[in-house]
C-alpha atoms as a PDB file:
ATOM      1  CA  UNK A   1     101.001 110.621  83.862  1.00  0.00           C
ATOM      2  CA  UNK A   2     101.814 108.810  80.550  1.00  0.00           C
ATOM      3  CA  UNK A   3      98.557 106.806  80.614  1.00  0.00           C
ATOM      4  CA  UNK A   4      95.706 106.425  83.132  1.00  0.00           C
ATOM      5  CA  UNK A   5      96.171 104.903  86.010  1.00  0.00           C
ATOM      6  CA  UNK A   6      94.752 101.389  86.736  1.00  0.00           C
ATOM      7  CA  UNK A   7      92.688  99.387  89.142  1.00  0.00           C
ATOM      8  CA  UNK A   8      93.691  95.342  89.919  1.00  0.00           C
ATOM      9  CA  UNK A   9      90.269  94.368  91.679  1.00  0.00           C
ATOM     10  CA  UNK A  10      92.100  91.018  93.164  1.00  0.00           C
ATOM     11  CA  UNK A  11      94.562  92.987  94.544  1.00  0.00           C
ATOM     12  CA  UNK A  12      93.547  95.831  95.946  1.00  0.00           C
ATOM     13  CA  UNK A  13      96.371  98.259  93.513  1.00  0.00           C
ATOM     14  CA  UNK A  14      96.418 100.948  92.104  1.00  0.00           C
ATOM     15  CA  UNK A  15      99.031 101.344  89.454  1.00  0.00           C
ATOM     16  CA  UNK A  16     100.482 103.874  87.146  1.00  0.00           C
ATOM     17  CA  UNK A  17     103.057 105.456  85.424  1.00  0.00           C
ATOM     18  CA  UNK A  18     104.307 108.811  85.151  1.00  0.00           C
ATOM     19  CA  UNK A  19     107.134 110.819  83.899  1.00  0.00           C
ATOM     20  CA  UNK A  20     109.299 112.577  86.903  1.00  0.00           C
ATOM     21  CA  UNK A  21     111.641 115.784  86.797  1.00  0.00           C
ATOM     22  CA  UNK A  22     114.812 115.067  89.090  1.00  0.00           C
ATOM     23  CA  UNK A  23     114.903 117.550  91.889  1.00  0.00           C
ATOM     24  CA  UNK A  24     111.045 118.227  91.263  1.00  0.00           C
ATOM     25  CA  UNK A  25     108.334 117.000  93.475  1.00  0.00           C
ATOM     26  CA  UNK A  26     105.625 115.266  91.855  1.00  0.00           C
ATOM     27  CA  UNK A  27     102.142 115.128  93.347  1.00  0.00           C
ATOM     28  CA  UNK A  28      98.872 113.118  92.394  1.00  0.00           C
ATOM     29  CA  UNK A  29      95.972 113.322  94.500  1.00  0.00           C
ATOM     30  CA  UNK A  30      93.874 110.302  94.483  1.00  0.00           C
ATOM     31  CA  UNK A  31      89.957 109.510  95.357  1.00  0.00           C
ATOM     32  CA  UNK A  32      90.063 106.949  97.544  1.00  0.00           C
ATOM     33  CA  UNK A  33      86.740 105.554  97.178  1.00  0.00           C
ATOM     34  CA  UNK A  34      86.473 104.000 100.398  1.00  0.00           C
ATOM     35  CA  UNK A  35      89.712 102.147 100.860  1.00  0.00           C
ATOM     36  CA  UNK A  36      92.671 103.508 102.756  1.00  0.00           C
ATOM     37  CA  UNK A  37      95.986 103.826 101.165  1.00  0.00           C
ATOM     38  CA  UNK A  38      98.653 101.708 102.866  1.00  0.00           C
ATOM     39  CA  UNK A  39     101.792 102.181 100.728  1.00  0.00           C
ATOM     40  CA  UNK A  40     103.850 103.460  97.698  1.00  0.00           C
ATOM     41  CA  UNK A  41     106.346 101.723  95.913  1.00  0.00           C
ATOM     42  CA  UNK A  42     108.362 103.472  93.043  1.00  0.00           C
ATOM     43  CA  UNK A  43     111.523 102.519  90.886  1.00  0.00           C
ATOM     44  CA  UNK A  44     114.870 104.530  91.177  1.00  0.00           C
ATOM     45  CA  UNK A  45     112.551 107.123  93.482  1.00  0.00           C
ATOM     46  CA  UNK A  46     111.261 108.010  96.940  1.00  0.00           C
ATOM     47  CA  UNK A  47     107.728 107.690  97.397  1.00  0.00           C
ATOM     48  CA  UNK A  48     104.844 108.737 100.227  1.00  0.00           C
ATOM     49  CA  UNK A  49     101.131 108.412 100.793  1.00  0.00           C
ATOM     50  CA  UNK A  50      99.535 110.443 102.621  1.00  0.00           C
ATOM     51  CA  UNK A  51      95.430 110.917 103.376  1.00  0.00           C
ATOM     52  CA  UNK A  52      95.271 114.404 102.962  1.00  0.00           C
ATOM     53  CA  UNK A  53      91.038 115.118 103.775  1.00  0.00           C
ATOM     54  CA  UNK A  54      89.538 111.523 105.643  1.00  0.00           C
ATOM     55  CA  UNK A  55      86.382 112.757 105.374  1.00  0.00           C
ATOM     56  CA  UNK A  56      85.779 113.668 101.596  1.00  0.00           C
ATOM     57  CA  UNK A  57      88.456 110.122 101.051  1.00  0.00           C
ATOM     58  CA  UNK A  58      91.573 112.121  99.509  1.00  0.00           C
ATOM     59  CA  UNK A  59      95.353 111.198  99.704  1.00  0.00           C
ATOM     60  CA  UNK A  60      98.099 112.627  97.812  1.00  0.00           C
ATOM     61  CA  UNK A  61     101.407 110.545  96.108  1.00  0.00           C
ATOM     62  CA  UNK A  62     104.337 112.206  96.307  1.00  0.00           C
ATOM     63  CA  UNK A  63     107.246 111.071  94.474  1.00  0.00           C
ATOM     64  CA  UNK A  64     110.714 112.798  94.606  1.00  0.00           C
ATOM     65  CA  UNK A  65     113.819 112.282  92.769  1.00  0.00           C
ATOM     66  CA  UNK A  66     117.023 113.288  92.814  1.00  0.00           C
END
């Protein structure tokens, strides 16, 4: 990540930005703190969310490019 990620209280977002190798894919696991992720949107990329351990409240991005 190029800088630390950031929280918009009045919106409920999580935002960030990161630096991704083409043919790579990049993974950031994220503390969900109680709410559940719901999507992932990414510029000139493919992007997923998925809640990878409910109980402890951790997802992983994923974001591929080509």
């Amino acid at each position: 990540m190029t800088r630390y990620p950031s929280w918009n209280i009045s919106k409920n977002e999580l935002s960030g930005i990161s630096k991704v190798v083409g043919g790579e894919p990049y993974r950031v696991i994220i503390a969900l703190n109680g709410f559940k992720p719901v999507k992932a949107i990414v510029r000139e990329a493919k992007a997923s969310v998925m809640v990878l351990d409910e109980k402890n409240g951790l997802a992983v991005l994923e974001i591929k490019k080509d």
